[in-house]
PDB file of N, CA and C in Angstrom:
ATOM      1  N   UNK A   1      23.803 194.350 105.626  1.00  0.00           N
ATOM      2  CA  UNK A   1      24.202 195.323 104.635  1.00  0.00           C
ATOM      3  C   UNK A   1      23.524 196.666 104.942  1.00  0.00           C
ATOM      4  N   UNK A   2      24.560 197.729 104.846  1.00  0.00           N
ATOM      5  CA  UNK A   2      24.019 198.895 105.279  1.00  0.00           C
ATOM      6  C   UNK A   2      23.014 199.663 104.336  1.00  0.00           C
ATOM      7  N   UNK A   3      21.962 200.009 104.762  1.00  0.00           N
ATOM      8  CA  UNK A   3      20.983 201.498 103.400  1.00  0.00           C
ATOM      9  C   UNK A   3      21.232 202.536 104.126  1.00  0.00           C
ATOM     10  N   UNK A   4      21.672 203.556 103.380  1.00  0.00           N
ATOM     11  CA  UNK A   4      21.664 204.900 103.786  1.00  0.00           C
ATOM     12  C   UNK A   4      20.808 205.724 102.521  1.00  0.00           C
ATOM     13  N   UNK A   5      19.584 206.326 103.087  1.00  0.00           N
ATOM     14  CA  UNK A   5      19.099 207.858 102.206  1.00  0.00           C
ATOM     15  C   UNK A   5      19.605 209.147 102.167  1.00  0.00           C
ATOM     16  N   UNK A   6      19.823 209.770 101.053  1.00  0.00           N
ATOM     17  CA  UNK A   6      20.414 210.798 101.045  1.00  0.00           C
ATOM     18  C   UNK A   6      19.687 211.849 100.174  1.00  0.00           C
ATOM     19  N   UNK A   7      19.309 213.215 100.894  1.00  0.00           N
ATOM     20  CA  UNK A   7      18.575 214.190 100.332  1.00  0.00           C
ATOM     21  C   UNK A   7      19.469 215.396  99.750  1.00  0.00           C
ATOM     22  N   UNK A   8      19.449 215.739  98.802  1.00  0.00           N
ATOM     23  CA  UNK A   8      20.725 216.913  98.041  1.00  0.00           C
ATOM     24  C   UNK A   8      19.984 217.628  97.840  1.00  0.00           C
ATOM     25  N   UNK A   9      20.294 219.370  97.519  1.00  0.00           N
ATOM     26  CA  UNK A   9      19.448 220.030  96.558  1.00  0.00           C
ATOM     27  C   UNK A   9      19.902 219.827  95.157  1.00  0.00           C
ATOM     28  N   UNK A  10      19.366 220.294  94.190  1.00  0.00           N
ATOM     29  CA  UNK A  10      19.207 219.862  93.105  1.00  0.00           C
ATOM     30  C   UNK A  10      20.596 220.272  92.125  1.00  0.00           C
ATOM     31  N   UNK A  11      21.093 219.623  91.459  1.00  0.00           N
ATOM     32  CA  UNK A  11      22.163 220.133  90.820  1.00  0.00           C
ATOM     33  C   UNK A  11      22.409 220.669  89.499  1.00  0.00           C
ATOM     34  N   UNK A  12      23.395 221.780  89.455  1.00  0.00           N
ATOM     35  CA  UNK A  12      23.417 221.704  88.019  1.00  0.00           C
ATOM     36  C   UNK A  12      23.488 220.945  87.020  1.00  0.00           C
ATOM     37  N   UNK A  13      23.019 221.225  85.951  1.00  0.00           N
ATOM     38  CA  UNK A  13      22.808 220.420  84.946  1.00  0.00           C
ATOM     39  C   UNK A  13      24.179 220.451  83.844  1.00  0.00           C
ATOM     40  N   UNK A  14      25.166 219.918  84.129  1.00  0.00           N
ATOM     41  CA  UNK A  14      26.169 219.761  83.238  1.00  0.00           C
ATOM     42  C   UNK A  14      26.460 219.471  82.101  1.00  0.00           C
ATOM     43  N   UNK A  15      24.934 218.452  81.628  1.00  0.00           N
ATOM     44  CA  UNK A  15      25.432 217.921  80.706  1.00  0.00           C
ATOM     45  C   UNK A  15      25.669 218.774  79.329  1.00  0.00           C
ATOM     46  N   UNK A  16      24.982 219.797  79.061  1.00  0.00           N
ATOM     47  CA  UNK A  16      24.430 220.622  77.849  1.00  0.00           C
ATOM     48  C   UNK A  16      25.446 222.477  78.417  1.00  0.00           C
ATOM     49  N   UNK A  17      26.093 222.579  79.472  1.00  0.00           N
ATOM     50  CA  UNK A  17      26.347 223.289  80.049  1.00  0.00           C
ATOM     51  C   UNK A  17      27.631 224.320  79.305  1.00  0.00           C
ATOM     52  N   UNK A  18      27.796 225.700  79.008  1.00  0.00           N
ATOM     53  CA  UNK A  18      28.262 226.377  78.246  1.00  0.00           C
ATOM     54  C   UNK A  18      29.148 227.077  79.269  1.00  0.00           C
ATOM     55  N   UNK A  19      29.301 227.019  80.534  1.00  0.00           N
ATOM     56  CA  UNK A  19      29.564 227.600  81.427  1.00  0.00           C
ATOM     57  C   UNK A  19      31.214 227.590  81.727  1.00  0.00           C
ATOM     58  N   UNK A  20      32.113 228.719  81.653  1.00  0.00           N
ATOM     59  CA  UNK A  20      33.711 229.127  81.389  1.00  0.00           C
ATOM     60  C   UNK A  20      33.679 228.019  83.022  1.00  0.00           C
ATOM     61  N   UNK A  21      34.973 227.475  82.541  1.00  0.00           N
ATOM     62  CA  UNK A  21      35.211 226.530  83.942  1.00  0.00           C
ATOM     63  C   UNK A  21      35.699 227.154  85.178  1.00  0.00           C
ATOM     64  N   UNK A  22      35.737 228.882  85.684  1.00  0.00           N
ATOM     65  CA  UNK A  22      35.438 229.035  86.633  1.00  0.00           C
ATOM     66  C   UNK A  22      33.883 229.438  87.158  1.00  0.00           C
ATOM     67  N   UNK A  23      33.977 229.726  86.391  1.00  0.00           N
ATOM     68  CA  UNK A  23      31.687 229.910  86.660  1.00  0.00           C
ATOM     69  C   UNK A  23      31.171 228.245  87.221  1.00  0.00           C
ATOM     70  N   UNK A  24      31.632 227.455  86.750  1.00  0.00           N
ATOM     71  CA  UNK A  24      31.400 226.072  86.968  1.00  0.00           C
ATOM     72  C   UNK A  24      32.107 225.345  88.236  1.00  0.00           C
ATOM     73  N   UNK A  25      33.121 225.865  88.274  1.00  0.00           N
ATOM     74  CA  UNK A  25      33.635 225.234  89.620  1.00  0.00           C
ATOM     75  C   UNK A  25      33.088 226.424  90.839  1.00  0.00           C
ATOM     76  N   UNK A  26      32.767 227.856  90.429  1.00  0.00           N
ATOM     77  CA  UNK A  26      32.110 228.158  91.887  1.00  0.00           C
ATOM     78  C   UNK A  26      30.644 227.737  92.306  1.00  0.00           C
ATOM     79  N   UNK A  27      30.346 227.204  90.656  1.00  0.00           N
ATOM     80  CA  UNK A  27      28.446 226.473  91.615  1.00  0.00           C
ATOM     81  C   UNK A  27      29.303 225.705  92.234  1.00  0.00           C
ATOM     82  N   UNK A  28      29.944 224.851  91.541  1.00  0.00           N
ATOM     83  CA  UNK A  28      30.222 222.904  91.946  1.00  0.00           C
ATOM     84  C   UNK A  28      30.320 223.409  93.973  1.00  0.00           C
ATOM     85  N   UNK A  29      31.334 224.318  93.850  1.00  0.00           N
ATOM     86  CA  UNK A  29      31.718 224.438  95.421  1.00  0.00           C
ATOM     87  C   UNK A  29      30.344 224.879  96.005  1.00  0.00           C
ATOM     88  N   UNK A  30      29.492 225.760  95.665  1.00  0.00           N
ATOM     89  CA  UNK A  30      28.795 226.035  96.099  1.00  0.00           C
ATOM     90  C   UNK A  30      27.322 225.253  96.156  1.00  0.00           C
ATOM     91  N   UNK A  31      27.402 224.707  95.564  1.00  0.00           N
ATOM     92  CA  UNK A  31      26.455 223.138  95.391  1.00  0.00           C
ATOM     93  C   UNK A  31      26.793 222.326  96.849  1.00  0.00           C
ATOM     94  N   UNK A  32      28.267 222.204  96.716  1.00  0.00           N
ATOM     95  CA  UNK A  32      28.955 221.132  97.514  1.00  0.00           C
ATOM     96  C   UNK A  32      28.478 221.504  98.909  1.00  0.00           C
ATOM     97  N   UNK A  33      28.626 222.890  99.591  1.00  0.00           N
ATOM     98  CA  UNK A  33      28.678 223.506 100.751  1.00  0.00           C
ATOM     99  C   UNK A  33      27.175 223.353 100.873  1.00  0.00           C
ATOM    100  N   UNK A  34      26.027 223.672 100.084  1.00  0.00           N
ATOM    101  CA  UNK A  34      24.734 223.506 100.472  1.00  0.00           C
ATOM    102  C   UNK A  34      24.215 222.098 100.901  1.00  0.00           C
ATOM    103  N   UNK A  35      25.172 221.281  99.974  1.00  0.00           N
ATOM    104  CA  UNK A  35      24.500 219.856 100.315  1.00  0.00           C
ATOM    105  C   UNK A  35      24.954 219.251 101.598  1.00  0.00           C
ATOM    106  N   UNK A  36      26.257 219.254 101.662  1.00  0.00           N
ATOM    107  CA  UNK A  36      26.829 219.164 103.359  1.00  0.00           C
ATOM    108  C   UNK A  36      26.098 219.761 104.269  1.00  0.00           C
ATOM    109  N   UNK A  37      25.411 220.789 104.423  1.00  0.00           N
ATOM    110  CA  UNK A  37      24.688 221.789 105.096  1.00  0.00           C
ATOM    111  C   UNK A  37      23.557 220.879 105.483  1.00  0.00           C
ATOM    112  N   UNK A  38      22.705 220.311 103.678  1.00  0.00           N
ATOM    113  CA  UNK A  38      21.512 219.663 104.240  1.00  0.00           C
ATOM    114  C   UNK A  38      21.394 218.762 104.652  1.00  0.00           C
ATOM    115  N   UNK A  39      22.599 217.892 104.244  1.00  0.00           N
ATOM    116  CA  UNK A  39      22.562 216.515 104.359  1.00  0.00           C
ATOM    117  C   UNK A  39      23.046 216.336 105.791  1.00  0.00           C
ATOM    118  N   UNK A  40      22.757 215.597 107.111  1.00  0.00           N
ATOM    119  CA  UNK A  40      23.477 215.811 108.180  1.00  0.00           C
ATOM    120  C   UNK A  40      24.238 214.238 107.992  1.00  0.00           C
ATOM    121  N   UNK A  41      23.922 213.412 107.271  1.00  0.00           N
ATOM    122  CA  UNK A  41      24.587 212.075 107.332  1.00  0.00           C
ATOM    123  C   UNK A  41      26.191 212.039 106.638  1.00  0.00           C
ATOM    124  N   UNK A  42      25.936 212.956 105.679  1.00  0.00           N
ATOM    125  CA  UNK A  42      27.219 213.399 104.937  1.00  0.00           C
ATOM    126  C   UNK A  42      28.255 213.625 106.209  1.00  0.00           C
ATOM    127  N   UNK A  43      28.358 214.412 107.181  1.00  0.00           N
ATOM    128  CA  UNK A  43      28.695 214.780 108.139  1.00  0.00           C
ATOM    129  C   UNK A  43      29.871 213.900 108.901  1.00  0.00           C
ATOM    130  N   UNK A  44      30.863 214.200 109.497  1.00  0.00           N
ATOM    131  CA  UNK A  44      31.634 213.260 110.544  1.00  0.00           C
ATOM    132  C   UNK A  44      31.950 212.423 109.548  1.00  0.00           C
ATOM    133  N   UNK A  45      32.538 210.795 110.416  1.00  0.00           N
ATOM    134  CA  UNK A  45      33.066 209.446 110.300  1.00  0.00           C
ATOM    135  C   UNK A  45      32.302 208.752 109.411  1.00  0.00           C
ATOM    136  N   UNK A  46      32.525 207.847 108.773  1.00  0.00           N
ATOM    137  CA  UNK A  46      31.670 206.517 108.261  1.00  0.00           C
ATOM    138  C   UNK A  46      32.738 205.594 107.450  1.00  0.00           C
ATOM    139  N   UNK A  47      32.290 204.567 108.028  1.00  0.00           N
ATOM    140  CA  UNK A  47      32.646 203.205 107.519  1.00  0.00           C
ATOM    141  C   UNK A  47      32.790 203.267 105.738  1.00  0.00           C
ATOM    142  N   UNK A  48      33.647 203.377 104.720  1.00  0.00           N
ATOM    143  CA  UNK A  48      33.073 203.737 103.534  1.00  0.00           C
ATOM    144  C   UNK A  48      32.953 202.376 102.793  1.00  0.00           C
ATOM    145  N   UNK A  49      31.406 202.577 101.875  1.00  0.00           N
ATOM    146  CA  UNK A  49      30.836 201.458 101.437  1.00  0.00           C
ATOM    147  C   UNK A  49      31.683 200.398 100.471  1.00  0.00           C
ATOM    148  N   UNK A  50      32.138 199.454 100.105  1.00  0.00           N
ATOM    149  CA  UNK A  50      33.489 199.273  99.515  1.00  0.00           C
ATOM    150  C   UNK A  50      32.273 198.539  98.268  1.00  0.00           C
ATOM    151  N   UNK A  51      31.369 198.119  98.364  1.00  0.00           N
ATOM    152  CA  UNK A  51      30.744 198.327  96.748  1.00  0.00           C
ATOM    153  C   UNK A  51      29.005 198.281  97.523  1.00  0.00           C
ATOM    154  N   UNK A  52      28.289 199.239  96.237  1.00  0.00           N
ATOM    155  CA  UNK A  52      26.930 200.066  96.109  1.00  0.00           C
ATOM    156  C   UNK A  52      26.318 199.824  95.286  1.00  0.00           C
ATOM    157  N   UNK A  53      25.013 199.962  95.101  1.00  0.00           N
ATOM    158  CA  UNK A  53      24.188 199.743  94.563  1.00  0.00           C
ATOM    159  C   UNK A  53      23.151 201.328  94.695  1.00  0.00           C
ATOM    160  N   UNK A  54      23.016 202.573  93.686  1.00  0.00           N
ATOM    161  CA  UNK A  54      22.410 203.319  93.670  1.00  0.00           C
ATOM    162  C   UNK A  54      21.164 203.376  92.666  1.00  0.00           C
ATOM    163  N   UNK A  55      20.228 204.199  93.535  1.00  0.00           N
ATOM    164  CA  UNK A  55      18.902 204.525  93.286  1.00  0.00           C
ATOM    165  C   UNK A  55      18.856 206.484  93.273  1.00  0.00           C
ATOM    166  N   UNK A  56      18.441 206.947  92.106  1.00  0.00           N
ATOM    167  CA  UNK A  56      18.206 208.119  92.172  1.00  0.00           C
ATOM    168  C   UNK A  56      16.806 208.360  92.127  1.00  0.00           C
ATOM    169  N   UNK A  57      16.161 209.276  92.399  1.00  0.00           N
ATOM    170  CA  UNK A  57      15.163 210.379  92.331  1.00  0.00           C
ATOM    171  C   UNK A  57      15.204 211.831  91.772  1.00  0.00           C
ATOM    172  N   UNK A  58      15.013 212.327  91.240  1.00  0.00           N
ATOM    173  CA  UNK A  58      14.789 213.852  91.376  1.00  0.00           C
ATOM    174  C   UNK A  58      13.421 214.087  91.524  1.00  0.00           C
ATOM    175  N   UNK A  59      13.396 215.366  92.217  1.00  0.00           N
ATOM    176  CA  UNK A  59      11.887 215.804  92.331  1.00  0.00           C
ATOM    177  C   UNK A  59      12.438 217.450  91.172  1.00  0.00           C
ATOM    178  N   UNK A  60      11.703 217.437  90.523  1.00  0.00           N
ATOM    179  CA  UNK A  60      11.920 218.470  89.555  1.00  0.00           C
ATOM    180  C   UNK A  60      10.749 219.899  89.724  1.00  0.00           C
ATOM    181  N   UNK A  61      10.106 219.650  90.749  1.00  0.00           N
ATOM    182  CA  UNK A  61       9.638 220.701  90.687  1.00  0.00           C
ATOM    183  C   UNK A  61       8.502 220.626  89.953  1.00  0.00           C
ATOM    184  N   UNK A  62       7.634 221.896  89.495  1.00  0.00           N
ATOM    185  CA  UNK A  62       6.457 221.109  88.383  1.00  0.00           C
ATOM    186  C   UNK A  62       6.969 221.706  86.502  1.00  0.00           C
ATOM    187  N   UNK A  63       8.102 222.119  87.100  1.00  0.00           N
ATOM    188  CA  UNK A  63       8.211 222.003  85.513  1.00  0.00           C
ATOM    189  C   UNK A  63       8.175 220.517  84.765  1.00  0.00           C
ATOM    190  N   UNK A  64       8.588 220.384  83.370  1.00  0.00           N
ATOM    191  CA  UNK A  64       8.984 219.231  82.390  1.00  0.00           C
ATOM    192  C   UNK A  64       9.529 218.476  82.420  1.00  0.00           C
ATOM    193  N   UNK A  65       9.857 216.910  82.599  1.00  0.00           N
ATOM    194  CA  UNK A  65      10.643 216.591  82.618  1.00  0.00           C
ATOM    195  C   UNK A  65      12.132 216.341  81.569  1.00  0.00           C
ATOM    196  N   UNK A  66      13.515 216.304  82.386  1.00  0.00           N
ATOM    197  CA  UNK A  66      14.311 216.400  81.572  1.00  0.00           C
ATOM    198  C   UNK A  66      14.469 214.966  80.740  1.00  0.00           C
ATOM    199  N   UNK A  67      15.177 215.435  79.705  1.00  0.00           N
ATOM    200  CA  UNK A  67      15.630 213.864  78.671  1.00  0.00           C
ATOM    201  C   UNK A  67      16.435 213.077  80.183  1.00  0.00           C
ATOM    202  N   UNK A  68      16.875 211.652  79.734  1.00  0.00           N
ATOM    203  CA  UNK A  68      17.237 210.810  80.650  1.00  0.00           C
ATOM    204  C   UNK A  68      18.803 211.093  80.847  1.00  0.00           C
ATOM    205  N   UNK A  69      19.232 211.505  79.452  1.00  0.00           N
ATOM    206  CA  UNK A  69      21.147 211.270  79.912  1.00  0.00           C
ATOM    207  C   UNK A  69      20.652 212.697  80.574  1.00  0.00           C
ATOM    208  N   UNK A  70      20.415 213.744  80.303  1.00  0.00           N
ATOM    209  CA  UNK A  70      20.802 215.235  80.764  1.00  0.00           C
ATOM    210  C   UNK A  70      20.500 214.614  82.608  1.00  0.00           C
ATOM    211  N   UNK A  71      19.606 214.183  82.784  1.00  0.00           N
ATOM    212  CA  UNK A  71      19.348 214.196  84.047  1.00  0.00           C
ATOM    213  C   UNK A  71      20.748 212.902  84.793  1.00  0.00           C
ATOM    214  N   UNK A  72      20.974 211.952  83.914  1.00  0.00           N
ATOM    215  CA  UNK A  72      22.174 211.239  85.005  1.00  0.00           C
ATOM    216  C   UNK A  72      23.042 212.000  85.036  1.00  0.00           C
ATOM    217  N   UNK A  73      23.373 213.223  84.173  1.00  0.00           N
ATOM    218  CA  UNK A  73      24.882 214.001  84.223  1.00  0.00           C
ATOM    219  C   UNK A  73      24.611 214.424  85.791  1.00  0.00           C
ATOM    220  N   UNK A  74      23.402 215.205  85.893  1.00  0.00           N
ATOM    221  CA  UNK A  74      23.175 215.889  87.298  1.00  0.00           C
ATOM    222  C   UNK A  74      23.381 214.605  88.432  1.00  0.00           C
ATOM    223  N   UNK A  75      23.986 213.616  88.407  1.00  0.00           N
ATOM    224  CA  UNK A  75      24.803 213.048  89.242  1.00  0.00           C
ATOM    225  C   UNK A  75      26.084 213.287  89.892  1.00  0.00           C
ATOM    226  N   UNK A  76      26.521 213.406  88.740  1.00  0.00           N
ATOM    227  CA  UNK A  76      28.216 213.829  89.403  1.00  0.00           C
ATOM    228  C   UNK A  76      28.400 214.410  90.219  1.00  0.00           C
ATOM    229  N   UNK A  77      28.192 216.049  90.793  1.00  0.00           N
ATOM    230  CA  UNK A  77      28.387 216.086  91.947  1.00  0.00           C
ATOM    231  C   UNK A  77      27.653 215.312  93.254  1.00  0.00           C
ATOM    232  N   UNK A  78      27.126 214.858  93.368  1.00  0.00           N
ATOM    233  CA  UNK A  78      26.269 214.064  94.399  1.00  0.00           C
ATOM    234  C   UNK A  78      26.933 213.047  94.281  1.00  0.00           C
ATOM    235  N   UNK A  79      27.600 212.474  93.392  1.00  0.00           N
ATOM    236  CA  UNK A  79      28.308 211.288  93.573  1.00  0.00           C
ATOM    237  C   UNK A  79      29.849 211.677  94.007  1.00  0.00           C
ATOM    238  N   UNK A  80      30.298 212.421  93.776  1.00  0.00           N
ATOM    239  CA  UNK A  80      31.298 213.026  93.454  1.00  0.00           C
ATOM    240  C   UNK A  80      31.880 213.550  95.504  1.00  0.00           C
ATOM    241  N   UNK A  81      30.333 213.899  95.613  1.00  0.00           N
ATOM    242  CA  UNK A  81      30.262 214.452  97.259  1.00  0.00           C
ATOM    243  C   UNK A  81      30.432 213.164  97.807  1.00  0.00           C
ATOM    244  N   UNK A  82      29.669 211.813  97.806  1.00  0.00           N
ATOM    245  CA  UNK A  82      29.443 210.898  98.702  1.00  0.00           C
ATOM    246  C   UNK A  82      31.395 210.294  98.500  1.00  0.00           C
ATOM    247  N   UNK A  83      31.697 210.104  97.535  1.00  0.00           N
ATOM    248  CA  UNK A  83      33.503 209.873  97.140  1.00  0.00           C
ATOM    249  C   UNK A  83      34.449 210.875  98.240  1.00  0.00           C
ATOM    250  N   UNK A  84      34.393 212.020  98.362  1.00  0.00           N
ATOM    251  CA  UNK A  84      35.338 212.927  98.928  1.00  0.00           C
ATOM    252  C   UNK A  84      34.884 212.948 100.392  1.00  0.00           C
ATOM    253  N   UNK A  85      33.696 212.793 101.212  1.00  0.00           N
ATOM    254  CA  UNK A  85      33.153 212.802 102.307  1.00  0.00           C
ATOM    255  C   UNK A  85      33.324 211.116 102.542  1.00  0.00           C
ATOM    256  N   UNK A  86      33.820 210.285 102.041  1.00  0.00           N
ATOM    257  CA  UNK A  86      33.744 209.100 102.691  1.00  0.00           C
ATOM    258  C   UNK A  86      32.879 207.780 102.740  1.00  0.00           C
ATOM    259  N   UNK A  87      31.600 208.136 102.199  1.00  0.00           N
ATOM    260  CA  UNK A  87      30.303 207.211 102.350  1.00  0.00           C
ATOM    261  C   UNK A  87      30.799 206.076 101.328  1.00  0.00           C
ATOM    262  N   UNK A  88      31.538 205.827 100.217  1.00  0.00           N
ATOM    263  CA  UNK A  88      31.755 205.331  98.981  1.00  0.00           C
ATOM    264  C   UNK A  88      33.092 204.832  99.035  1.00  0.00           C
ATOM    265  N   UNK A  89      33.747 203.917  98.538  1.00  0.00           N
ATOM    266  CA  UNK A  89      35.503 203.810  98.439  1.00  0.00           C
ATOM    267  C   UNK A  89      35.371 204.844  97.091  1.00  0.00           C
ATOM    268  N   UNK A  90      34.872 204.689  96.137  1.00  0.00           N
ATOM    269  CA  UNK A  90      35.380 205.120  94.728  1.00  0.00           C
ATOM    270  C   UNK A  90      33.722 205.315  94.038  1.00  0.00           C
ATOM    271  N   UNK A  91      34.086 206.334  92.744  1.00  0.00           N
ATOM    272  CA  UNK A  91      32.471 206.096  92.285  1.00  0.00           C
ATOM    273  C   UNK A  91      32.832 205.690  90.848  1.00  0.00           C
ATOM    274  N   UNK A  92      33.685 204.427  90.577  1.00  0.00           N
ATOM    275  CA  UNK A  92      33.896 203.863  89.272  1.00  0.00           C
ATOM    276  C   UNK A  92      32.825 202.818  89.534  1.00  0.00           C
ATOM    277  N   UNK A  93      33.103 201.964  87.889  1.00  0.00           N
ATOM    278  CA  UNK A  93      32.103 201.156  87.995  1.00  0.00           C
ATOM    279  C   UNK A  93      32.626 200.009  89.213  1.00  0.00           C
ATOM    280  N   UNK A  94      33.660 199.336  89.099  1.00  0.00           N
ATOM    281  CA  UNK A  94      33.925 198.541  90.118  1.00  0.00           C
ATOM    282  C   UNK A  94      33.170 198.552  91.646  1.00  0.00           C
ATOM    283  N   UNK A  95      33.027 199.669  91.971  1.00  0.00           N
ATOM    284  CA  UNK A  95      32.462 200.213  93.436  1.00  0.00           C
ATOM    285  C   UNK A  95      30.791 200.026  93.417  1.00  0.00           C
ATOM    286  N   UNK A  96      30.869 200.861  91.966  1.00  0.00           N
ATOM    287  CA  UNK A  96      28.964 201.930  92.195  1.00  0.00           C
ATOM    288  C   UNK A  96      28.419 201.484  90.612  1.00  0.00           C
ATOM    289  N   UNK A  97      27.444 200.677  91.638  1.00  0.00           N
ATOM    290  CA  UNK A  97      26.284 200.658  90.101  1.00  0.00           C
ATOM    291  C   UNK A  97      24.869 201.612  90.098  1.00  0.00           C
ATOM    292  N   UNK A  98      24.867 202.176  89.371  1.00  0.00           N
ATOM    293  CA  UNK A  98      23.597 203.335  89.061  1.00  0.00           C
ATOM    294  C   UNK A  98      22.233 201.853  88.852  1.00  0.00           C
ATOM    295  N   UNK A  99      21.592 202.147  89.582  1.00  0.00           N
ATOM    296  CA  UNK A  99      20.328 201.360  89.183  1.00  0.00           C
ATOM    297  C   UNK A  99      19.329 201.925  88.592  1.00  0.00           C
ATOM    298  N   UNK A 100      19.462 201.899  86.887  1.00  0.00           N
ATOM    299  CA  UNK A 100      18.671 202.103  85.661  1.00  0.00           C
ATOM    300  C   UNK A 100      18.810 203.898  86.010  1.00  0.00           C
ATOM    301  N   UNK A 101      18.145 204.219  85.079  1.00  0.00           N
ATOM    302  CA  UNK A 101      18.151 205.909  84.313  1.00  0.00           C
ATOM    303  C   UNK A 101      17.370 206.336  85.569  1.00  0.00           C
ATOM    304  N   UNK A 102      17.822 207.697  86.474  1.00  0.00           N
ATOM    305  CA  UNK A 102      17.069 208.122  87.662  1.00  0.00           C
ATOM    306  C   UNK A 102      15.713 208.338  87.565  1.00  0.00           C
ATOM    307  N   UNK A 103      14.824 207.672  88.195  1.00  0.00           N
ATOM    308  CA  UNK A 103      13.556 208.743  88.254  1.00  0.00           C
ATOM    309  C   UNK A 103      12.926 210.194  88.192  1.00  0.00           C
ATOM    310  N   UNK A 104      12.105 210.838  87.880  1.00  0.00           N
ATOM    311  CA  UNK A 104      11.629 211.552  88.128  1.00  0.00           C
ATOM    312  C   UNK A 104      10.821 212.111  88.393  1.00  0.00           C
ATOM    313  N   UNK A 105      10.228 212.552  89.213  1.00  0.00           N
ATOM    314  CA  UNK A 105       9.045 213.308  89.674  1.00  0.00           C
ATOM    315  C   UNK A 105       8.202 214.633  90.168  1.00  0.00           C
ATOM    316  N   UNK A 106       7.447 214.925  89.994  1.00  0.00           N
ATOM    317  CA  UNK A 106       6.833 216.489  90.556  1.00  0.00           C
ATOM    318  C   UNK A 106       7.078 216.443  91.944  1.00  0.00           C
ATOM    319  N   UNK A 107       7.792 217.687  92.445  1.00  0.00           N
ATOM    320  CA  UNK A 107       7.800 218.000  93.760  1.00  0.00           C
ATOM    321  C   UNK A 107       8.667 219.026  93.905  1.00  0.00           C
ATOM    322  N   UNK A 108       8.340 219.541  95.170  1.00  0.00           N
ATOM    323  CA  UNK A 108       8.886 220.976  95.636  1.00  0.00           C
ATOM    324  C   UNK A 108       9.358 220.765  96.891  1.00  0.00           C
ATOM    325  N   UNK A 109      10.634 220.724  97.600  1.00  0.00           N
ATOM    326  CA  UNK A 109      11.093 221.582  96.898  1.00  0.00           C
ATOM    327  C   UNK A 109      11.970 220.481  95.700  1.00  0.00           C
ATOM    328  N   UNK A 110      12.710 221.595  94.957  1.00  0.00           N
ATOM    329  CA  UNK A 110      13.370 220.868  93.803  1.00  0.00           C
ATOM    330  C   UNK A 110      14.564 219.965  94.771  1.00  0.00           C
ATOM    331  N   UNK A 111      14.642 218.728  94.561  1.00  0.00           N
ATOM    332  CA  UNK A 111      15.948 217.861  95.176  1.00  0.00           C
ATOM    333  C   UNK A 111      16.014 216.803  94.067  1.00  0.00           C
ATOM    334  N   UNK A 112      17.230 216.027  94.572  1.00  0.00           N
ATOM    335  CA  UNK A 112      17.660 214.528  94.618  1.00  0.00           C
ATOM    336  C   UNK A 112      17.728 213.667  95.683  1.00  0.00           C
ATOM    337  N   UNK A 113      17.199 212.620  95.505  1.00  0.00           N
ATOM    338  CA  UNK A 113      17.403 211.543  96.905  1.00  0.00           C
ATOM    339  C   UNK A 113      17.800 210.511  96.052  1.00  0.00           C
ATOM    340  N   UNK A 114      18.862 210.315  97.345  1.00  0.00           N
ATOM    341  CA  UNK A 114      19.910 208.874  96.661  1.00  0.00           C
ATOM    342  C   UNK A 114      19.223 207.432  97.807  1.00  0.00           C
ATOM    343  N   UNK A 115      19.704 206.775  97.056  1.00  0.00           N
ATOM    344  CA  UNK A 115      19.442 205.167  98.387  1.00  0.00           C
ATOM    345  C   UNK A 115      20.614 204.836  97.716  1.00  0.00           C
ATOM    346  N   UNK A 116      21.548 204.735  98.873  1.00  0.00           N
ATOM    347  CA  UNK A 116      22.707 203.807  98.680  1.00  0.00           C
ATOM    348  C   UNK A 116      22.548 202.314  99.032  1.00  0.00           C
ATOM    349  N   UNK A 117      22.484 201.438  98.756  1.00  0.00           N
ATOM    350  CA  UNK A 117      22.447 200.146  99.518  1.00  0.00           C
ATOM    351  C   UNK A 117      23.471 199.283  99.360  1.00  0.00           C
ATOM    352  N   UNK A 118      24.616 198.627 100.108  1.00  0.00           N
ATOM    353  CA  UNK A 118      25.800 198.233 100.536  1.00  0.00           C
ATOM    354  C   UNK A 118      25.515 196.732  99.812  1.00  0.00           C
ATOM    355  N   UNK A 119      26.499 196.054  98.944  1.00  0.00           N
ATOM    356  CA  UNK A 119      25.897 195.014  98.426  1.00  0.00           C
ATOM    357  C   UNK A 119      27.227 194.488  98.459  1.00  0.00           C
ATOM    358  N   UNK A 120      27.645 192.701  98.737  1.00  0.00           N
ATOM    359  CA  UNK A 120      28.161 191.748  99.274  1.00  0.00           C
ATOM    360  C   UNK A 120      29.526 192.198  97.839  1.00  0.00           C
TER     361      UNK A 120
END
């Protein structure tokens, strides 16, 4: 079974978000283009995982940490990326299980790291 790590920069925070839905779709794109950039695994071909098992992180930087739902919203695009690039068949539940409310932690720079792990 395959593990793949995956490092993003950090995403907007959607959940609480007031933002006219083109202001919102030019982060989303522009989110999207940075993370392809960092991520080099995102990149090319891959086998896509036909069901997952995910692990989040955020490193938040040294500010506060956020409440727990605000921080799974900041999934979607990162999930949303691994779906349209291939790594994933689908990011319903059938496919992708979130394993428990993401972590969080102090660190700089601000990211997300995913562990995908490929499960039978």
């Amino acid at each position: 079974m395959r593990r793949v790590e995956l490092t993003f920069p950090m995403p907007l925070n959607i959940a609480n978000s007031r933002l006219h839905w083109r202001a919102k779709e030019r982060e989303r794109n522009a989110w999207m283009a940075r993370a392809v950039v960092m991520e080099r695994q995102v990149r090319g071909r891959h086998q896509p995982m036909a069901k997952v098992r995910v692990t989040a992180v955020f490193y938040i930087g040294g500010g506060p940490f956020t409440d727990p739902d605000n921080i799974t919203a900041r999934l979607k695009w990162p999930l949303d990326l691994l779906k349209a690039r291939g790594l994933i068949v689908d990011d319903n539940a059938r496919v992708l299980t979130l394993t428990g409310i993401p972590e969080q932690r102090q660190g700089t720079p601000r990211r997300v790291v995913l562990t995908l792990q490929e499960v039978a």
